[in-house]
Protein backbone atom coordinates (compact mmCIF):
# COMPACT_ATOMS: atom_id res chain seq x y z
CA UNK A 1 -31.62 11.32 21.05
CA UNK A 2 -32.82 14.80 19.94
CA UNK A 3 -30.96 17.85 20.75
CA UNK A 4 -33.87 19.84 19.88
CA UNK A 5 -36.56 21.22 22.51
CA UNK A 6 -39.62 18.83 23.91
CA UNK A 7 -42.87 18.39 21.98
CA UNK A 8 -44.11 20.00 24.85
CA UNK A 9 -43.74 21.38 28.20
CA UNK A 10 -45.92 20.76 31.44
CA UNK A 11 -47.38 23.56 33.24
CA UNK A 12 -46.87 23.15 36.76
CA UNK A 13 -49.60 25.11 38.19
CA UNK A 14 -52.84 24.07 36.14
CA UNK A 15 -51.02 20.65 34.77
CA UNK A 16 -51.74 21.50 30.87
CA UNK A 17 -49.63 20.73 28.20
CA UNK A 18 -47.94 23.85 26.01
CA UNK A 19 -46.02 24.71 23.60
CA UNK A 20 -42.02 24.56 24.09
CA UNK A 21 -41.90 27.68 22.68
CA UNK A 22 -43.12 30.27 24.92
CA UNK A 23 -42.81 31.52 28.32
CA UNK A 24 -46.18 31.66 29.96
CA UNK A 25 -48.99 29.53 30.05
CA UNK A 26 -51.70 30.60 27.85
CA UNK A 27 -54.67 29.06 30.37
CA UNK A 28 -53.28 30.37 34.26
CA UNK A 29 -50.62 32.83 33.34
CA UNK A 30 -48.07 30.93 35.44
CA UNK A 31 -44.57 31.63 34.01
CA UNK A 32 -42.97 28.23 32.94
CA UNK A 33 -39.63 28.96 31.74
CA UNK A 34 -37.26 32.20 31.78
CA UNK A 35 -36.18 32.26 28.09
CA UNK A 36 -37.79 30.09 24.98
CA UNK A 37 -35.24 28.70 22.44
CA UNK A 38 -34.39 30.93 19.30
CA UNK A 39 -35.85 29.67 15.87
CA UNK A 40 -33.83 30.20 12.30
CA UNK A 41 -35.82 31.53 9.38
CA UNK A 42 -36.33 27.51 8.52
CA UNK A 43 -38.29 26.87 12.02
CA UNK A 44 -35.50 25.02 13.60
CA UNK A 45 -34.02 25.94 16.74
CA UNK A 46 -30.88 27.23 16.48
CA UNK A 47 -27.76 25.48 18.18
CA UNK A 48 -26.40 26.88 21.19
CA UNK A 49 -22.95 28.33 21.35
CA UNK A 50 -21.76 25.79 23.49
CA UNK A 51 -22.94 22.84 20.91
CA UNK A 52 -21.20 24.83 18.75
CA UNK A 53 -17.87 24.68 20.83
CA UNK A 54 -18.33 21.12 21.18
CA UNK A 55 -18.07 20.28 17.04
CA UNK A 56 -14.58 18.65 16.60
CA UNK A 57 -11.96 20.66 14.28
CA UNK A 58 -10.96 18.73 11.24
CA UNK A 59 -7.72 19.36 10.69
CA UNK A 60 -5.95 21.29 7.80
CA UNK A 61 -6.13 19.25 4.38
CA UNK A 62 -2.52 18.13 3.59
CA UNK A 63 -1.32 18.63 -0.40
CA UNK A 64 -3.31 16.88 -3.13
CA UNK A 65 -5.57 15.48 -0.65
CA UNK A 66 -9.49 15.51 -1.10
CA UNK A 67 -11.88 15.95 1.55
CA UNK A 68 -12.97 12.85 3.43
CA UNK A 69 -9.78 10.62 0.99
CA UNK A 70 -6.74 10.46 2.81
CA UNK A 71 -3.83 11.26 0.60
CA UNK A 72 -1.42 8.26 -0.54
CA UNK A 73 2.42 8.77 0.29
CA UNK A 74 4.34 9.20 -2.87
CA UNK A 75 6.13 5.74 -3.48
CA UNK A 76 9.85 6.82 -4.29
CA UNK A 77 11.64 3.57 -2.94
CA UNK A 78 10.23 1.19 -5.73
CA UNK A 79 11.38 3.60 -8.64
CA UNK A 80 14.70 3.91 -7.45
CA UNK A 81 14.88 -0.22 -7.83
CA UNK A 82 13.46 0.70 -11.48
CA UNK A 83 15.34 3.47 -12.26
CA UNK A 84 19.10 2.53 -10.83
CA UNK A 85 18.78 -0.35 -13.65
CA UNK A 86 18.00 1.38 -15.92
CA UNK A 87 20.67 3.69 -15.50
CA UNK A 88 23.19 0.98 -15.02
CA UNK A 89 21.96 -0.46 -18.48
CA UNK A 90 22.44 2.88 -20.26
CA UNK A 91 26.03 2.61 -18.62
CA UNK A 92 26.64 -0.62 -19.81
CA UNK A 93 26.00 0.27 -23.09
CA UNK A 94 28.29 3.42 -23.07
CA UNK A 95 31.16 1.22 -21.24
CA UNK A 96 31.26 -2.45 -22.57
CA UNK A 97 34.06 -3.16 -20.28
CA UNK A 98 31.94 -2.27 -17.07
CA UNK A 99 29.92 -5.62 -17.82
CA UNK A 100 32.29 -8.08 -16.80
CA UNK A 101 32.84 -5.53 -13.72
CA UNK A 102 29.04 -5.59 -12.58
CA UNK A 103 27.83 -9.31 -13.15
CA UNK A 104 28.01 -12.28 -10.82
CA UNK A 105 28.20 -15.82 -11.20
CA UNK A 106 29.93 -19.10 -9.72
CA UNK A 107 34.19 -18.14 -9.05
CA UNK A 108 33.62 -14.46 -8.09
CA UNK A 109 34.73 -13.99 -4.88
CA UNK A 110 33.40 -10.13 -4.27
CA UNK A 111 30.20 -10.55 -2.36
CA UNK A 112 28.95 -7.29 -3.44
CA UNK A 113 28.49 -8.89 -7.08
CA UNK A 114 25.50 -10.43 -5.91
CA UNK A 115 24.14 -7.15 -5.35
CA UNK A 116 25.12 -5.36 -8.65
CA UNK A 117 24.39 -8.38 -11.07
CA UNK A 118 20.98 -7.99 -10.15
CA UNK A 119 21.29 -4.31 -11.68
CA UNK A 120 22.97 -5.66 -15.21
CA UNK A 121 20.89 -6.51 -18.36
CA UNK A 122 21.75 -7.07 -21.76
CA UNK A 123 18.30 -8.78 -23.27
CA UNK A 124 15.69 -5.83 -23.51
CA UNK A 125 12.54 -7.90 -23.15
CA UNK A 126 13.85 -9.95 -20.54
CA UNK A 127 14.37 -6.04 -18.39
CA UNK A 128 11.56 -5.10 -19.58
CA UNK A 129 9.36 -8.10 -18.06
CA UNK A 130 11.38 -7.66 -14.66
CA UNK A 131 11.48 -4.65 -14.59
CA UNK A 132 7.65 -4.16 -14.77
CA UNK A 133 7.00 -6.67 -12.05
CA UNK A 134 8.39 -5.15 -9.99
CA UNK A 135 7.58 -1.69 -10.80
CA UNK A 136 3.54 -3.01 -10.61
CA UNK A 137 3.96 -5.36 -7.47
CA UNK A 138 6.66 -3.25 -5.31
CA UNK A 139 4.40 -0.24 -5.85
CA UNK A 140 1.30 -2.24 -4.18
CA UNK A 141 3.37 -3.38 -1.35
CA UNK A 142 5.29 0.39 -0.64
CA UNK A 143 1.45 1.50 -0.55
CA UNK A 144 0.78 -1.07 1.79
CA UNK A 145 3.53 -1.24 4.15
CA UNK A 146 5.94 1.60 3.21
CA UNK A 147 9.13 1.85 1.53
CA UNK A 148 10.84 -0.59 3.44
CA UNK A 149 8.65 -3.72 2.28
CA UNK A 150 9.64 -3.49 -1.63
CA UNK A 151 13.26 -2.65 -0.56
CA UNK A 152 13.35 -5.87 2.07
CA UNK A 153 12.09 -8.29 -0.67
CA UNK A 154 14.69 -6.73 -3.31
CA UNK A 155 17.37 -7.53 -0.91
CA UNK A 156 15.77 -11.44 0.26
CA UNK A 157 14.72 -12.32 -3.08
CA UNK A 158 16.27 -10.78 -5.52
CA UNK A 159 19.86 -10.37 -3.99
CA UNK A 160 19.83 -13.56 -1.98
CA UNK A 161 18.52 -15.74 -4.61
CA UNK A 162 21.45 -14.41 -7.24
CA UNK A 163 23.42 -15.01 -4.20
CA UNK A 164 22.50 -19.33 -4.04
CA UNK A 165 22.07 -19.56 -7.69
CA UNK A 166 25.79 -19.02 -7.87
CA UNK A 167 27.25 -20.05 -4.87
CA UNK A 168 25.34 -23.09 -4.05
CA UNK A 169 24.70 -24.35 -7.73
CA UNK A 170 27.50 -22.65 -9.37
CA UNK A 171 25.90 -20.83 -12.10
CA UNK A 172 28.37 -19.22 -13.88
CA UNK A 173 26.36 -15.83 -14.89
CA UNK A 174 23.72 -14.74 -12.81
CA UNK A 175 21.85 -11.54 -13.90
CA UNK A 176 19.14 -9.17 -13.66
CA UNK A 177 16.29 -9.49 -10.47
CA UNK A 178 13.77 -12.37 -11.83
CA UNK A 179 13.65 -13.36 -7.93
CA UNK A 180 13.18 -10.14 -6.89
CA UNK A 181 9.97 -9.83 -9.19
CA UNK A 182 8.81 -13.45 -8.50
CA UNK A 183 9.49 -12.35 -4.63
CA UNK A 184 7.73 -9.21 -4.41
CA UNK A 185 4.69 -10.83 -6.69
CA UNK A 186 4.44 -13.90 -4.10
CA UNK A 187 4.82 -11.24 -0.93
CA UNK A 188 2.03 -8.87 -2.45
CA UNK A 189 -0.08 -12.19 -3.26
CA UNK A 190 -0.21 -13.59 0.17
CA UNK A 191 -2.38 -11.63 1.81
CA UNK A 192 -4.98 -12.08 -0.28
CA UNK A 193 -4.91 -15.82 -0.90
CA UNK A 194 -4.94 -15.77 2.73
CA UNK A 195 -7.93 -13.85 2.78
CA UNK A 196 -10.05 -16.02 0.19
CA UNK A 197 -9.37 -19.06 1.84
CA UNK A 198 -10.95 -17.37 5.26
CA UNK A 199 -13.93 -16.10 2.94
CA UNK A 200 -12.93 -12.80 2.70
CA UNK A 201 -13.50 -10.97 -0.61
CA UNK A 202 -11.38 -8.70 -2.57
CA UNK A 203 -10.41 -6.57 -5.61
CA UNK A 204 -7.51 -8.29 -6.89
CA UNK A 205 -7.02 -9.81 -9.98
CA UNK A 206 -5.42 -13.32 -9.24
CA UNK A 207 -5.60 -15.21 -12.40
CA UNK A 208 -3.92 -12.28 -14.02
CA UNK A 209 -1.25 -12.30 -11.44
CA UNK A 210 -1.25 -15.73 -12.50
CA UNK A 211 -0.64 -15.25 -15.61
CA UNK A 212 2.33 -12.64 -14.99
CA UNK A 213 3.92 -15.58 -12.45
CA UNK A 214 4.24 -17.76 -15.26
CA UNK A 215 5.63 -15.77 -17.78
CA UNK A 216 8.20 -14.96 -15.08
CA UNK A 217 8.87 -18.53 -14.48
CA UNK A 218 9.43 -18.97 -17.59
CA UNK A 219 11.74 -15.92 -18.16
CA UNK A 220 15.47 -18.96 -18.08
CA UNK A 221 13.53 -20.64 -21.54
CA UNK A 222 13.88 -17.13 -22.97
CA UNK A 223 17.15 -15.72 -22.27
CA UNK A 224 20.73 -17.38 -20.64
CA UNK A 225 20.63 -14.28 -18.27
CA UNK A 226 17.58 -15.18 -16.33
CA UNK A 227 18.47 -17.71 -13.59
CA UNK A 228 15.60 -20.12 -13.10
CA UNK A 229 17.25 -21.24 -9.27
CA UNK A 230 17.60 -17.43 -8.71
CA UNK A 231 13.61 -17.17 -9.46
CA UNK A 232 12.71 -20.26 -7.68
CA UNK A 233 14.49 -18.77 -4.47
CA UNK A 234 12.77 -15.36 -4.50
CA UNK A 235 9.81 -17.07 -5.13
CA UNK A 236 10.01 -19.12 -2.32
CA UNK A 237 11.33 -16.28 0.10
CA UNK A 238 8.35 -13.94 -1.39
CA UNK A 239 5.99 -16.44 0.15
CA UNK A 240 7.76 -16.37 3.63
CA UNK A 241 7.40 -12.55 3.99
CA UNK A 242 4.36 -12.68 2.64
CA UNK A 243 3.30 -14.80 5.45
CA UNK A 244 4.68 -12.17 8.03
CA UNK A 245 3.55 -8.99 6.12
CA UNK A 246 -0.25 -10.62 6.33
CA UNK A 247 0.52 -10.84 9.73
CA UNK A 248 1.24 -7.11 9.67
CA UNK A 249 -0.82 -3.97 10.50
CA UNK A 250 -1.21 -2.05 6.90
CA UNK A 251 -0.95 1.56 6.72
């Protein structure tokens, strides 16, 4: 509907048919409205003040944010999972003797080992490979959920499977996060398998993440470190809270 003035007005004394724009009738004189709407220098009526007072107020643009693009959080808790082993690494190296300390395997009884052997790595490439897993796929989810999603799947995955590689098949040296990476790959993953099996089309890149699933896989025929139960596990769980975060609203 129009907000502008009608094509034209009715004259209720002679019945003729004038021009919105003035006040009298040109053919009986008979006044037909008290004021005739203002026109801009483009010959469109100008908005009233209280159409004006009506328009909603965007609010203030928030840092690094472009008009009409929301701004993306800053992801902070996936680089602190990237950067702590890193750290620990350059530690290692400084302090031999801190590597028996740190890893976990089959006959430790500290629980918390379970936790920190995920942290230790002596094999560059095989760090490197993990490492940028989970960099790429707990970024994705942290923009998709927040930074308790990469964090959760660290903990499930990566943490829990060290935890029943050792425990339950007594491997004696369980380290690095190859089940966190196969975890957070499978819980980023979900969603849009899920969504190509209902017909619903996407951006991603699935034979490449593919590709990256198998060369994690296959991460225990490189190095003694990698744990192939440990990956297998956080695999597994990755698909179970991949399930639920599909389930979830995104932000």
């Amino acid at each position: 509907m129009s907000s502008g003035p009608d094509l034209y007005l009715v004259c209720k004394s002679c019945g003729a048919e004038v021009s919105p724009y003035i006040t009298e009738c040109p053919y009986c004189g008979t006044r037909i409205q008290k004021r005739a709407p203002k026109l801009d220098r483009g010959g469109v009526p100008k908005a009233s003040k209280k159409a004006k007072r009506s328009r909603p107020q965007l609010p203030r643009l928030r840092p690094n944010e472009i008009p009409g693009i929301r701004a993306d959080r800053r992801a902070w808790a996936v680089w602190l999972l990237v950067l702590v082993p890193v750290i620990v690494t350059l530690a290692v190296k400084t302090h031999p003797e801190w590597l028996t300390d740190l890893t976990y395997g089959a006959g430790f009884d500290e629980p918390w080992r379970a936790f920190t052997g995920t942290l230790v790595y002596t094999a560059a490439g095989y760090e490197a490979v993990t490492l940028g897993a989970i960099a790429l796929f707990g970024w994705l989810l942290e923009k998709r959920h927040g930074w308790w999603a990469p964090l959760l799947v660290y903990l499930v995955c990566g943490v829990g499977g060290a935890y029943v590689a050792a425990e339950v098949f007594d491997e004696s040296i369980v380290r690095g996060a190859n089940g966190a990476a196969l975890g957070m790959l499978a819980a980023w993953t979900m969603r849009d398998v899920l969504g190509r099996r209902s017909g619903r089309e996407d951006d991603s890149d699935l034979l490449g993440v593919l590709a990256i699933a198998a060369v994690l896989v296959l991460l225990p025929l490189a190095t003694t470190e990698a744990s192939g139960i440990a990956g297998i596990v956080g695999g597994v769980a990755g698909i179970v809270l991949g399930l639920v975060f599909a389930r979830m609203r995104e932000r």
